[in-house]
PDB file of N, CA and C in Angstrom:
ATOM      1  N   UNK A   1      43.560 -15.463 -27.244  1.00  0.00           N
ATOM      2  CA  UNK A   1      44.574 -15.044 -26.296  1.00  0.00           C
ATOM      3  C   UNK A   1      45.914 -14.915 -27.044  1.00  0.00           C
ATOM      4  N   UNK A   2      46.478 -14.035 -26.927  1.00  0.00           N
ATOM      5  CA  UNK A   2      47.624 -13.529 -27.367  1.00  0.00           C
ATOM      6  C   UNK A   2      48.768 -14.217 -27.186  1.00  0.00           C
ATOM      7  N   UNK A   3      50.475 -14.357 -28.005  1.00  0.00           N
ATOM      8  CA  UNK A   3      51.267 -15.602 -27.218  1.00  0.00           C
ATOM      9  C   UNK A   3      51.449 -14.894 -25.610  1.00  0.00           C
ATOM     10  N   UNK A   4      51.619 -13.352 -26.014  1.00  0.00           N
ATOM     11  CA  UNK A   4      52.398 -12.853 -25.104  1.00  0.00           C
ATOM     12  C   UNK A   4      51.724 -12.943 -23.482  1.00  0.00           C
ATOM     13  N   UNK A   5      50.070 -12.995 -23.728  1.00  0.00           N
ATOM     14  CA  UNK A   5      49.876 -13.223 -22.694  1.00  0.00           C
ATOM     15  C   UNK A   5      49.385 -14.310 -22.464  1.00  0.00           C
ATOM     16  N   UNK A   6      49.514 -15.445 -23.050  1.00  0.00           N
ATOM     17  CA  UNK A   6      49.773 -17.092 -22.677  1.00  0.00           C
ATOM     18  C   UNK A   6      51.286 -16.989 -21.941  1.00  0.00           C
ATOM     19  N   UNK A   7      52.532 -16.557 -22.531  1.00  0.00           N
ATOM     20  CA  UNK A   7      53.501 -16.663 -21.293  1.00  0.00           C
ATOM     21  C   UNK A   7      53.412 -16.448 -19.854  1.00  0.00           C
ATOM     22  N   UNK A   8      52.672 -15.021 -19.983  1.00  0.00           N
ATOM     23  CA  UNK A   8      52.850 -14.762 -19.067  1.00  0.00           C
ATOM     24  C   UNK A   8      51.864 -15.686 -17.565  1.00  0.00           C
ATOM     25  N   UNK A   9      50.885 -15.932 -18.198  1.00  0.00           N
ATOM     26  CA  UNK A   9      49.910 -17.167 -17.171  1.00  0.00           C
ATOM     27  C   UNK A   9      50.728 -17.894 -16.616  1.00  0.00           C
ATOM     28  N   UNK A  10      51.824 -18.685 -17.840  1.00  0.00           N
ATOM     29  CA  UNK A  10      52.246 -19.989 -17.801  1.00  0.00           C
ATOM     30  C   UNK A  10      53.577 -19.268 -16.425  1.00  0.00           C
ATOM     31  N   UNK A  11      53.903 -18.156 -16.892  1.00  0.00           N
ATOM     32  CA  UNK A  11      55.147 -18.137 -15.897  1.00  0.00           C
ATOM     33  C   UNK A  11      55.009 -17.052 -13.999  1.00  0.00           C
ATOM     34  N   UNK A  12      53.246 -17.210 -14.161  1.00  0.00           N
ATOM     35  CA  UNK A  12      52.902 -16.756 -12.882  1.00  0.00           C
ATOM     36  C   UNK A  12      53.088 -17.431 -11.560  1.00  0.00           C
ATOM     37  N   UNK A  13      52.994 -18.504 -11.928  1.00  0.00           N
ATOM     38  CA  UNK A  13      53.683 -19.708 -11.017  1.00  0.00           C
ATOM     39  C   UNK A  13      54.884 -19.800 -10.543  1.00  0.00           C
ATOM     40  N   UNK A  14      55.715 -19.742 -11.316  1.00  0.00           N
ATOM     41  CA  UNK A  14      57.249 -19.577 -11.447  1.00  0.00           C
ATOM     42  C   UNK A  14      57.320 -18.527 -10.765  1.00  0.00           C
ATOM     43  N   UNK A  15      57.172 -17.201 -10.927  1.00  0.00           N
ATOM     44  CA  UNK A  15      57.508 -15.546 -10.286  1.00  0.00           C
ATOM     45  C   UNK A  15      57.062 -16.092  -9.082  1.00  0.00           C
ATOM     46  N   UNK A  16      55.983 -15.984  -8.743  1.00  0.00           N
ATOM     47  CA  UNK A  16      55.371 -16.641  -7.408  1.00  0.00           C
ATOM     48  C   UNK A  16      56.281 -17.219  -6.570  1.00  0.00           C
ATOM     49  N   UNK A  17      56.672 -18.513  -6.847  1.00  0.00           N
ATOM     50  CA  UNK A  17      57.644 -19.050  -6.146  1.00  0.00           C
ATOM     51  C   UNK A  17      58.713 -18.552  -5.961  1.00  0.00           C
ATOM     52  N   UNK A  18      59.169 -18.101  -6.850  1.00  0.00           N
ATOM     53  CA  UNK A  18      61.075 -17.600  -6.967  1.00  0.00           C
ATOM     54  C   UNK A  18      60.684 -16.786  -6.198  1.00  0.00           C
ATOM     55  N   UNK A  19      59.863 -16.029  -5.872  1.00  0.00           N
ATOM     56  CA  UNK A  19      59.628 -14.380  -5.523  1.00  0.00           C
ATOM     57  C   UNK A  19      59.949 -14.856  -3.751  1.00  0.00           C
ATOM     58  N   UNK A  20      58.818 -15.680  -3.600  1.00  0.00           N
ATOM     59  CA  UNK A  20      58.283 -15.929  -2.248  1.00  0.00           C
ATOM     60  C   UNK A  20      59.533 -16.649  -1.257  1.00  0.00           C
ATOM     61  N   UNK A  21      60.188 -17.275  -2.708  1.00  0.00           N
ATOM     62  CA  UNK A  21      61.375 -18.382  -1.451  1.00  0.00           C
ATOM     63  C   UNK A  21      62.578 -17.287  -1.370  1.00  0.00           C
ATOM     64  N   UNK A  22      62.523 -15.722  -2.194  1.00  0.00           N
ATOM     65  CA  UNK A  22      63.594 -14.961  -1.985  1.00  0.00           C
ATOM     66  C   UNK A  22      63.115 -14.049  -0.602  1.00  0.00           C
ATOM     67  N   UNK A  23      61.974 -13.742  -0.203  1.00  0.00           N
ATOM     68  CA  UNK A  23      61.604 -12.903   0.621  1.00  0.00           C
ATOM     69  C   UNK A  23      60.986 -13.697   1.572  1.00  0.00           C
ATOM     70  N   UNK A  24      61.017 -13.067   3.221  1.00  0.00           N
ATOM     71  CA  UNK A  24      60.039 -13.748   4.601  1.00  0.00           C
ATOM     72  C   UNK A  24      58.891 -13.284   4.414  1.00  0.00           C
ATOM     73  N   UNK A  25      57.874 -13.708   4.508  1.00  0.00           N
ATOM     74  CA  UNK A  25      56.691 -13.881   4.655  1.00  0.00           C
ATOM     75  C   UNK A  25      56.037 -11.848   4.653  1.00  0.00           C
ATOM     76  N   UNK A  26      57.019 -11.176   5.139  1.00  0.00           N
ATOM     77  CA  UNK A  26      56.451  -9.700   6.101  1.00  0.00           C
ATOM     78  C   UNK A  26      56.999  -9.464   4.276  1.00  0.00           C
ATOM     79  N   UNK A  27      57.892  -9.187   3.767  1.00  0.00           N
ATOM     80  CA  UNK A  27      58.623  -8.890   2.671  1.00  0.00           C
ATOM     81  C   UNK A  27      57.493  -9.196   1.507  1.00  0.00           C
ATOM     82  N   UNK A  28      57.537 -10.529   1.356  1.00  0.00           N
ATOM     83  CA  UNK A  28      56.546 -10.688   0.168  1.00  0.00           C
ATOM     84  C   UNK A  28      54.856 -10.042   0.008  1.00  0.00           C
ATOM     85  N   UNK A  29      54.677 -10.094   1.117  1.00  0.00           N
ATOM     86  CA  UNK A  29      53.190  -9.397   1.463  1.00  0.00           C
ATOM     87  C   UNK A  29      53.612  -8.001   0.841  1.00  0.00           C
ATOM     88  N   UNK A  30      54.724  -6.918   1.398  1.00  0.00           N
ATOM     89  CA  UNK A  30      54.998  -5.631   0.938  1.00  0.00           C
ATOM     90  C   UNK A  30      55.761  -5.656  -0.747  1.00  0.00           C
ATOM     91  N   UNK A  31      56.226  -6.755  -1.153  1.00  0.00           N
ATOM     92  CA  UNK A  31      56.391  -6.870  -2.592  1.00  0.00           C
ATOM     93  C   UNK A  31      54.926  -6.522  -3.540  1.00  0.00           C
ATOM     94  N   UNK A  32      53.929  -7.818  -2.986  1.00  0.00           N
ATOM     95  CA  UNK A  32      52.622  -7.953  -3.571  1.00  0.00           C
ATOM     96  C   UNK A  32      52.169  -6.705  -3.240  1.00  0.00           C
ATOM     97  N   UNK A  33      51.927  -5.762  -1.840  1.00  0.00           N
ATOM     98  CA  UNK A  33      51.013  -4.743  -2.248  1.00  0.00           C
ATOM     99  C   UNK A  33      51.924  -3.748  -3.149  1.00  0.00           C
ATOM    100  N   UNK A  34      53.245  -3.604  -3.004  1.00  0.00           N
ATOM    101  CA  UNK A  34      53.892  -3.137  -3.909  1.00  0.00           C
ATOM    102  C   UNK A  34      53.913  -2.850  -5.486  1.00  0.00           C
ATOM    103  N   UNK A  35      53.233  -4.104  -6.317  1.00  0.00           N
ATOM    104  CA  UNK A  35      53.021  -4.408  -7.336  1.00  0.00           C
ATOM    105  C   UNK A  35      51.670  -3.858  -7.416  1.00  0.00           C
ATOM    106  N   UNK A  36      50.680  -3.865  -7.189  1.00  0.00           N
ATOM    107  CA  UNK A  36      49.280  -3.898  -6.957  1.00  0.00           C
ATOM    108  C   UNK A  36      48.711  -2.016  -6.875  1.00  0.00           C
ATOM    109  N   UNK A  37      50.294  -1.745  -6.195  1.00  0.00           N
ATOM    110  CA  UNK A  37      50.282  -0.036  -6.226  1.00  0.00           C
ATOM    111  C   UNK A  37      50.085   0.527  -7.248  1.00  0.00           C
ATOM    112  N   UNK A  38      51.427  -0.347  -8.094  1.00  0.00           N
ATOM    113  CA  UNK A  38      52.465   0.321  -9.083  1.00  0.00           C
ATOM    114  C   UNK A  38      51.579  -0.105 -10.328  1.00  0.00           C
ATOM    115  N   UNK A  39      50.374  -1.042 -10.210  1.00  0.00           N
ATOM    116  CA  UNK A  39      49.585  -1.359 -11.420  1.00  0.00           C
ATOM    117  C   UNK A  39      48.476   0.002 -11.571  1.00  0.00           C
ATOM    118  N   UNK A  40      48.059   0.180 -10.346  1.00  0.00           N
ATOM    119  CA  UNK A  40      46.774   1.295 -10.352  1.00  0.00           C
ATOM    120  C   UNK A  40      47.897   2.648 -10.844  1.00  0.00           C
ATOM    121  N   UNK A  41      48.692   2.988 -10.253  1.00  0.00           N
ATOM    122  CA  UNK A  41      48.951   4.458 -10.540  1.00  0.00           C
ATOM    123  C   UNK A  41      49.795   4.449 -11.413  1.00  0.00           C
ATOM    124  N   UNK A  42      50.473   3.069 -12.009  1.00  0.00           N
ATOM    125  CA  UNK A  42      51.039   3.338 -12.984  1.00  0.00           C
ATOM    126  C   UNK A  42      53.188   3.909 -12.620  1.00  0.00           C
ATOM    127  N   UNK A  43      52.891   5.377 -12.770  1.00  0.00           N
ATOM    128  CA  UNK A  43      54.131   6.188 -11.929  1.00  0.00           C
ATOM    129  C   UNK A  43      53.582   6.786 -10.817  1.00  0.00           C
ATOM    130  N   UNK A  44      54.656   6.289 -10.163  1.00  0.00           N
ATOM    131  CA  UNK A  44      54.361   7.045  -8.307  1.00  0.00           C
ATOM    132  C   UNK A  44      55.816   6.952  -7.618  1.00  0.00           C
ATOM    133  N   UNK A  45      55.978   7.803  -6.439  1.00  0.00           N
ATOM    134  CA  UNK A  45      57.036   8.302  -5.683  1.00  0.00           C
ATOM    135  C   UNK A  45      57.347   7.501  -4.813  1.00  0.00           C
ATOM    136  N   UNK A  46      58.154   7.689  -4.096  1.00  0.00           N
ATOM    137  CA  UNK A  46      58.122   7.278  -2.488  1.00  0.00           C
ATOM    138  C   UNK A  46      56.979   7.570  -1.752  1.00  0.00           C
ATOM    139  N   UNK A  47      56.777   8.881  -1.710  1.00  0.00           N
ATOM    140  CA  UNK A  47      55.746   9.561  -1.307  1.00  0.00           C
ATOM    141  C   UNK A  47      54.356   8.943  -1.074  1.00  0.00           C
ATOM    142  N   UNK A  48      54.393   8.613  -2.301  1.00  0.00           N
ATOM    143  CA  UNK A  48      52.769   8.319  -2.901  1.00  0.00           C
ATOM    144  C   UNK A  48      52.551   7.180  -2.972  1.00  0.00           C
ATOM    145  N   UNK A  49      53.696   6.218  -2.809  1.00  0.00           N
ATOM    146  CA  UNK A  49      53.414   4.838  -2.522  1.00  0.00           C
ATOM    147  C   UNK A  49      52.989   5.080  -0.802  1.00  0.00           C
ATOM    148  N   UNK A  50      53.857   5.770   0.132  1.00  0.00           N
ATOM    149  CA  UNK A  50      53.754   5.470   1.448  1.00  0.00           C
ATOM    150  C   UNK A  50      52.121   5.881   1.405  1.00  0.00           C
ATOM    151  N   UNK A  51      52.123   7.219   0.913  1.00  0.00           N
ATOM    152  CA  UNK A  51      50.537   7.338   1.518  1.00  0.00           C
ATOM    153  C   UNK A  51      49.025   6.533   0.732  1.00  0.00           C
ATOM    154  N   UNK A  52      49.480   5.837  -0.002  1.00  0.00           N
ATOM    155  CA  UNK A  52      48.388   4.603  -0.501  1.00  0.00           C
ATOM    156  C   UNK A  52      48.627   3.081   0.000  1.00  0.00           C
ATOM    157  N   UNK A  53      49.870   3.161   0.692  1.00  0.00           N
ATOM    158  CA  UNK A  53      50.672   1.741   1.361  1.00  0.00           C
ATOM    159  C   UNK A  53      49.189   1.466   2.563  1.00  0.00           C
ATOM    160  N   UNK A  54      48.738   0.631   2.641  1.00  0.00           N
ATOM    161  CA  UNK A  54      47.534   0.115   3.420  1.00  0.00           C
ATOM    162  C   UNK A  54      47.957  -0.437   4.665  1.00  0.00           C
ATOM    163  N   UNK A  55      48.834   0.354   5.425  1.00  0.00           N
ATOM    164  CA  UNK A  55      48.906  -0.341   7.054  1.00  0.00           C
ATOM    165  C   UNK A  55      48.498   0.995   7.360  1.00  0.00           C
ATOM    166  N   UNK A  56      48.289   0.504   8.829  1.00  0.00           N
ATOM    167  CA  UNK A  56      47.568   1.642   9.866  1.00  0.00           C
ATOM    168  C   UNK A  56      48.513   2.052  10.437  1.00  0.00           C
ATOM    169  N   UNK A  57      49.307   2.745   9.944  1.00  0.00           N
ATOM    170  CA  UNK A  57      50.294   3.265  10.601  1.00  0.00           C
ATOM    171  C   UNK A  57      50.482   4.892  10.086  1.00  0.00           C
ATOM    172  N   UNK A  58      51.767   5.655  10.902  1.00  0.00           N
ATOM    173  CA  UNK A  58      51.702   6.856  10.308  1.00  0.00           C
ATOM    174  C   UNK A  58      52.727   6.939   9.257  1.00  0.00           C
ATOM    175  N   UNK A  59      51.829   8.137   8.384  1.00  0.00           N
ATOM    176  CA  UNK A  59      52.725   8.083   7.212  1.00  0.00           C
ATOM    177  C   UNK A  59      53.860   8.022   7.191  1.00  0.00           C
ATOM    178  N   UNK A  60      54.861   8.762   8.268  1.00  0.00           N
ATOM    179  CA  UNK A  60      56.482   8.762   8.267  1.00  0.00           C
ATOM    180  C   UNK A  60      56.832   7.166   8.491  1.00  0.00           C
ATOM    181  N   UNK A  61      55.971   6.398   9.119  1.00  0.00           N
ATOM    182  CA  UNK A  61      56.323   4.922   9.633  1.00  0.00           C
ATOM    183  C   UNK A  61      56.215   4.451   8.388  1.00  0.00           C
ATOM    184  N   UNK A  62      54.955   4.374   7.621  1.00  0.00           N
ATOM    185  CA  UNK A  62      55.104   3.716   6.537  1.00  0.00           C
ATOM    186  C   UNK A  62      56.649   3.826   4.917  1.00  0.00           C
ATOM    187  N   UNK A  63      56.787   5.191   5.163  1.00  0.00           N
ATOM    188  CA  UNK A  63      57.814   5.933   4.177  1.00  0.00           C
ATOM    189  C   UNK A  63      58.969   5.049   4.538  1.00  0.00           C
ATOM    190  N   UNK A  64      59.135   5.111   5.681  1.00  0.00           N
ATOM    191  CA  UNK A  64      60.519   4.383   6.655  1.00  0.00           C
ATOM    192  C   UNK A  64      60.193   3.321   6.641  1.00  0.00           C
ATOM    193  N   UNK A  65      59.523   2.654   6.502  1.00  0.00           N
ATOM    194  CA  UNK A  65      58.889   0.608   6.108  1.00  0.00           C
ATOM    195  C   UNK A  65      59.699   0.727   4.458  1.00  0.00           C
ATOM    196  N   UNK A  66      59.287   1.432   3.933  1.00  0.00           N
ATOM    197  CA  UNK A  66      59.291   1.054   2.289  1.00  0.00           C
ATOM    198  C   UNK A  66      60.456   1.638   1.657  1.00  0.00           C
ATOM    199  N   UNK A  67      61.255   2.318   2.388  1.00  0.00           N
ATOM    200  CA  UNK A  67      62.521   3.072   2.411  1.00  0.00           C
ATOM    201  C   UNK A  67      63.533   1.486   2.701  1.00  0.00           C
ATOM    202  N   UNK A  68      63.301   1.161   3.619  1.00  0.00           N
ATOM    203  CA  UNK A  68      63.564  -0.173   4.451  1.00  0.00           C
ATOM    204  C   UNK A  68      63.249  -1.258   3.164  1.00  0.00           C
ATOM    205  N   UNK A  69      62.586  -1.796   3.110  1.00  0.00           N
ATOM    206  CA  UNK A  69      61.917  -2.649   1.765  1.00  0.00           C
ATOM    207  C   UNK A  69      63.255  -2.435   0.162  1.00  0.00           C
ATOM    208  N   UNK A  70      62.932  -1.041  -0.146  1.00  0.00           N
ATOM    209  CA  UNK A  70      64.016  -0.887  -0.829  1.00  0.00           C
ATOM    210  C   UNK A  70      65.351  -1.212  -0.805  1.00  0.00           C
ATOM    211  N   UNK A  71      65.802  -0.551   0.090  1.00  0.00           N
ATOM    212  CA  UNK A  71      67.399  -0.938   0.602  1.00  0.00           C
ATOM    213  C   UNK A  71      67.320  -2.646   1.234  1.00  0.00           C
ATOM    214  N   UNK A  72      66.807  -3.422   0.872  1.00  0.00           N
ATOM    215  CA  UNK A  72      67.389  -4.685   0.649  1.00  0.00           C
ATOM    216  C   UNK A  72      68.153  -4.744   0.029  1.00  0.00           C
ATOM    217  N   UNK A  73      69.040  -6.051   0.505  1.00  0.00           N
ATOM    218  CA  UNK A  73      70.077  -6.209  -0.536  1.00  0.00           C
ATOM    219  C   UNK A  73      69.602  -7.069  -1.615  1.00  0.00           C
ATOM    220  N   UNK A  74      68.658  -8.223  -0.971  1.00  0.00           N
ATOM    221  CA  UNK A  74      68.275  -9.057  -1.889  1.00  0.00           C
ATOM    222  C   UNK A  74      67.531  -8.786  -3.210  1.00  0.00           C
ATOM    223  N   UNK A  75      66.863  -7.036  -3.532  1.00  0.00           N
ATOM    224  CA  UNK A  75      66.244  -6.863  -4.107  1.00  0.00           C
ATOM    225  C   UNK A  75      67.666  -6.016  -5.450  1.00  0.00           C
ATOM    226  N   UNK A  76      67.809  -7.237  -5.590  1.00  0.00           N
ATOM    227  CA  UNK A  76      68.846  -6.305  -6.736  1.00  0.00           C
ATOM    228  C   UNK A  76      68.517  -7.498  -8.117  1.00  0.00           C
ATOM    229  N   UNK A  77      69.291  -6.826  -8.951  1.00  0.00           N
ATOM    230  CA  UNK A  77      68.240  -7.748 -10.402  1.00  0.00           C
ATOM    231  C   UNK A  77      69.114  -9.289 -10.545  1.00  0.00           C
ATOM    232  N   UNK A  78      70.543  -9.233 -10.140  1.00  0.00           N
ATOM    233  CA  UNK A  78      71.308 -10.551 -10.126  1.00  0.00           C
ATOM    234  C   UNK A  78      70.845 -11.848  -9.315  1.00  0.00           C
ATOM    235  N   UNK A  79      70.350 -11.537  -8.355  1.00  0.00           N
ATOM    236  CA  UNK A  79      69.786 -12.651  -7.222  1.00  0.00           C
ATOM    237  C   UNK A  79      68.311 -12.714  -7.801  1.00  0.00           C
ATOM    238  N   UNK A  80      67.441 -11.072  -8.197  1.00  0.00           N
ATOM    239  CA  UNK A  80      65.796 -11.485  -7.950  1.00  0.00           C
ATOM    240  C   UNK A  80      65.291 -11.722  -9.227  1.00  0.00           C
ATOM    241  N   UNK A  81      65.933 -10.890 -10.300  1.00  0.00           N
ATOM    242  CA  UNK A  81      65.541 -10.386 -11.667  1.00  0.00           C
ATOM    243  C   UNK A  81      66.414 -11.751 -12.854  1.00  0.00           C
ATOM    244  N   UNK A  82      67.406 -11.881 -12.516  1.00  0.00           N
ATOM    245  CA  UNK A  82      68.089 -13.016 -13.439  1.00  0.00           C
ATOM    246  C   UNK A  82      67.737 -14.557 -13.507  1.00  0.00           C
ATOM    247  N   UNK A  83      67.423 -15.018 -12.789  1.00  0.00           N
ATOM    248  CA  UNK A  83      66.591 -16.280 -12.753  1.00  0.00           C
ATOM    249  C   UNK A  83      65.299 -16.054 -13.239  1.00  0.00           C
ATOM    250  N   UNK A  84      64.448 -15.413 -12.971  1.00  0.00           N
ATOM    251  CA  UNK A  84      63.283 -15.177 -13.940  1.00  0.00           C
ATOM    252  C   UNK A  84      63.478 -15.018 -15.623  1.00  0.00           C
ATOM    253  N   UNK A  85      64.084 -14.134 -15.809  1.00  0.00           N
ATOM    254  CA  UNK A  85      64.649 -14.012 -17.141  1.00  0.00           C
ATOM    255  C   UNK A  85      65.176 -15.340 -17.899  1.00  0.00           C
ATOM    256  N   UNK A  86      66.136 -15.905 -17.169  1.00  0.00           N
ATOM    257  CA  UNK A  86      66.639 -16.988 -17.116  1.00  0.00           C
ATOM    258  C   UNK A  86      65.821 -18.021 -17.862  1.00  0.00           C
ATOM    259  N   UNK A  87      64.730 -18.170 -16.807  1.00  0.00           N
ATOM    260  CA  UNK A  87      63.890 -19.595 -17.049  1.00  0.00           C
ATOM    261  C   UNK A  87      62.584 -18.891 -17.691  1.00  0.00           C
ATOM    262  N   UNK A  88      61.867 -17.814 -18.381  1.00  0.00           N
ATOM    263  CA  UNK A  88      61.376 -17.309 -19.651  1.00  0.00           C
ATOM    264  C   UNK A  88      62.302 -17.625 -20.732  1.00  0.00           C
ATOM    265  N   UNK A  89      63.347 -17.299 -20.701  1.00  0.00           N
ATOM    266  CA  UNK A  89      64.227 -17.855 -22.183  1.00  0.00           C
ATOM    267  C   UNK A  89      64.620 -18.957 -22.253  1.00  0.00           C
ATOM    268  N   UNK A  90      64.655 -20.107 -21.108  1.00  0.00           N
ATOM    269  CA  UNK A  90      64.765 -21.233 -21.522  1.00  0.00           C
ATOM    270  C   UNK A  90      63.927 -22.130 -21.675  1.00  0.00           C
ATOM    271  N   UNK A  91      62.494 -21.516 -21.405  1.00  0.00           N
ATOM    272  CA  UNK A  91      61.166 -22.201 -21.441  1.00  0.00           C
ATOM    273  C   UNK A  91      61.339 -21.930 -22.954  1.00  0.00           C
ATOM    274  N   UNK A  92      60.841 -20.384 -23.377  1.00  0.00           N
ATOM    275  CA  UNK A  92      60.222 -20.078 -24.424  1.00  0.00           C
ATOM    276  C   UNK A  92      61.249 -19.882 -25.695  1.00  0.00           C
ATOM    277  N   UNK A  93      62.159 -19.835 -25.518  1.00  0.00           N
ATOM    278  CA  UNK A  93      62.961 -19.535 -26.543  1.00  0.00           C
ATOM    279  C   UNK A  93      64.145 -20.443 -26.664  1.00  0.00           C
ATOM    280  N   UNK A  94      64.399 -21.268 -27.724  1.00  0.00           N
ATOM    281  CA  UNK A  94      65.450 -22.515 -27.737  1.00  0.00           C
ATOM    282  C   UNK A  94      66.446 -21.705 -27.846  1.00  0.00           C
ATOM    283  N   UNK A  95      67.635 -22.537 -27.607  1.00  0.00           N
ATOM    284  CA  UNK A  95      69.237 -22.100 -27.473  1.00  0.00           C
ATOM    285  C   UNK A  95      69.201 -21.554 -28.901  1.00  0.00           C
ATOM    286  N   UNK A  96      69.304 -21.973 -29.789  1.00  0.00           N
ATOM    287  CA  UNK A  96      69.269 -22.151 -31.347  1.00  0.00           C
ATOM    288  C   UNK A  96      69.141 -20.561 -31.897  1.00  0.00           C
ATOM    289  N   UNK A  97      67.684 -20.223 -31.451  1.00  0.00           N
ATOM    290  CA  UNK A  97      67.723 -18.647 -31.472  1.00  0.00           C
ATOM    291  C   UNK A  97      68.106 -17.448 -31.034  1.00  0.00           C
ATOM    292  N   UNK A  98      68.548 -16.616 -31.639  1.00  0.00           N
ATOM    293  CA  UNK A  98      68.918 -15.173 -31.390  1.00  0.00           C
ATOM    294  C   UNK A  98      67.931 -14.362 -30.845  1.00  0.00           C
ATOM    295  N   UNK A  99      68.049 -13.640 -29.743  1.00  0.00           N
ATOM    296  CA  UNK A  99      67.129 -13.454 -28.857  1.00  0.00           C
ATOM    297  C   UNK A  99      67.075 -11.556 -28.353  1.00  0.00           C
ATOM    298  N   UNK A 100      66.428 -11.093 -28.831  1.00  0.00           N
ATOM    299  CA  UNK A 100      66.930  -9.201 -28.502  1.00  0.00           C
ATOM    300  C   UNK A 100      66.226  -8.595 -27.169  1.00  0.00           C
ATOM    301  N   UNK A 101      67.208  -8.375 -26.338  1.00  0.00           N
ATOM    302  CA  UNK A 101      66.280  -7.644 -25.638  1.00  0.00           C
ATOM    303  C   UNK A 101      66.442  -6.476 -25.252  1.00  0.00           C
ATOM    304  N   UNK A 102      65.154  -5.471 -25.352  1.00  0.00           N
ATOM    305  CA  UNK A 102      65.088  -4.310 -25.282  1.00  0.00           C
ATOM    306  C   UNK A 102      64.905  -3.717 -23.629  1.00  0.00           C
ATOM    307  N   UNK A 103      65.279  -2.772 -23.350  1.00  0.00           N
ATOM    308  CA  UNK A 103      64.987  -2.376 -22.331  1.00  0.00           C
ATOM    309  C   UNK A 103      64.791  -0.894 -22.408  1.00  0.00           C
ATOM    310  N   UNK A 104      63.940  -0.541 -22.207  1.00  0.00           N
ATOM    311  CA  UNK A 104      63.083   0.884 -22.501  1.00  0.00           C
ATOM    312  C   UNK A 104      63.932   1.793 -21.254  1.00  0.00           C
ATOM    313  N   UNK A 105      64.746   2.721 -21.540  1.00  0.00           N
ATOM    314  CA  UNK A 105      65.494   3.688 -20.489  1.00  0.00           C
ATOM    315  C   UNK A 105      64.610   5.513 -20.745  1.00  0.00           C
ATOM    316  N   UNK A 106      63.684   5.781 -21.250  1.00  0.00           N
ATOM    317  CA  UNK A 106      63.686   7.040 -21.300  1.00  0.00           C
ATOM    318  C   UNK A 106      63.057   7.432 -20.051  1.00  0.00           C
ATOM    319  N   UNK A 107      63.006   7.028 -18.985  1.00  0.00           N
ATOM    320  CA  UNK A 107      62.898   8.034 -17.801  1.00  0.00           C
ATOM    321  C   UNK A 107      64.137   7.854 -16.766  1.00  0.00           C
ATOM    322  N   UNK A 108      65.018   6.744 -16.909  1.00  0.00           N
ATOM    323  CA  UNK A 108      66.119   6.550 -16.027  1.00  0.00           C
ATOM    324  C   UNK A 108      67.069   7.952 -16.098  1.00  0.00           C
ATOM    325  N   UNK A 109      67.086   9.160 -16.612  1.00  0.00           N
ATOM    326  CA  UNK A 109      68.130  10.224 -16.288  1.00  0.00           C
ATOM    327  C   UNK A 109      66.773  11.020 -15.463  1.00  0.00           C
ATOM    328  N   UNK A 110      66.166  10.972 -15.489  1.00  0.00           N
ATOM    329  CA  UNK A 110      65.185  12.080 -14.373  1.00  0.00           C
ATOM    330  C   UNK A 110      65.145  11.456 -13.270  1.00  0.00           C
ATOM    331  N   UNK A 111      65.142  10.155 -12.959  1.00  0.00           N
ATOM    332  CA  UNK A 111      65.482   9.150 -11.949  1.00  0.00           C
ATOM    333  C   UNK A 111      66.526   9.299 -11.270  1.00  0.00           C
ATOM    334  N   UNK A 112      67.533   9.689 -11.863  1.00  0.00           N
ATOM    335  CA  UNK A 112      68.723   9.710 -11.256  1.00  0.00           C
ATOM    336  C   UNK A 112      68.913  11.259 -10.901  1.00  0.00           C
ATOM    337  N   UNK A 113      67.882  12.201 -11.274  1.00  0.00           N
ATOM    338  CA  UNK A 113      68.193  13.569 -10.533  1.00  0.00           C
ATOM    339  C   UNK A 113      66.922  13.924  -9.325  1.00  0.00           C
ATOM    340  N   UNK A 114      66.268  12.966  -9.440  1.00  0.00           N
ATOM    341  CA  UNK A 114      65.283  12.913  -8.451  1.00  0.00           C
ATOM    342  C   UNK A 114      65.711  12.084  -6.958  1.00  0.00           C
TER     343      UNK A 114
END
């Protein structure tokens, strides 16, 4: 097993929780199938999430659920994304070290004209 994916085991627990005590119960359920989407297809739309989104509802209802979902406020990276980060670098990486992190941007300008 790889380190990288020994972290990640070790810090499934952690996401889990942080995730669950940031969202109500209706929220985290649409986080998880959220994730679960975005693993099978990889890249997908609004669109194409609503019409693989698994409630029995109609597609415009679902688009307008996950439209809704988005525009949280809570889902921004300072409240959901920084504490995770947070406690990966203070698990795995001592103060001591210099630490790089990359963040891969080559589709964020088509993002922003879409």
């Amino acid at each position: 097993m790889t380190y990288l994916v020994q972290i990640i085991k070790n810090m499934l627990p952690f996401y889990h929780s942080h995730l669950e005590s940031n969202f109500n119960k209706s929220e985290f359920l649409i986080f998880k199938i959220l994730i679960d989407l975005l693993q099978i297809h990889k890249w997908v739309s609004l669109e194409s999430l609503a019409t693989n989104f698994p409630l029995p509802i109609k597609f415009e209802s679902r688009r307008k659920k996950l439209q809704r979902f988005f525009s949280l406020e809570k889902l921004n990276i300072i409240s959901l994304w920084h504490p995770i980060l947070k406690q990966i670098l203070e698990t795995y990486y001592p103060i001591k070290n210099k630490v790089f992190l990359v963040i891969d941007r080559t589709r964020w300008a088509k993002l922003r004209r879409t």
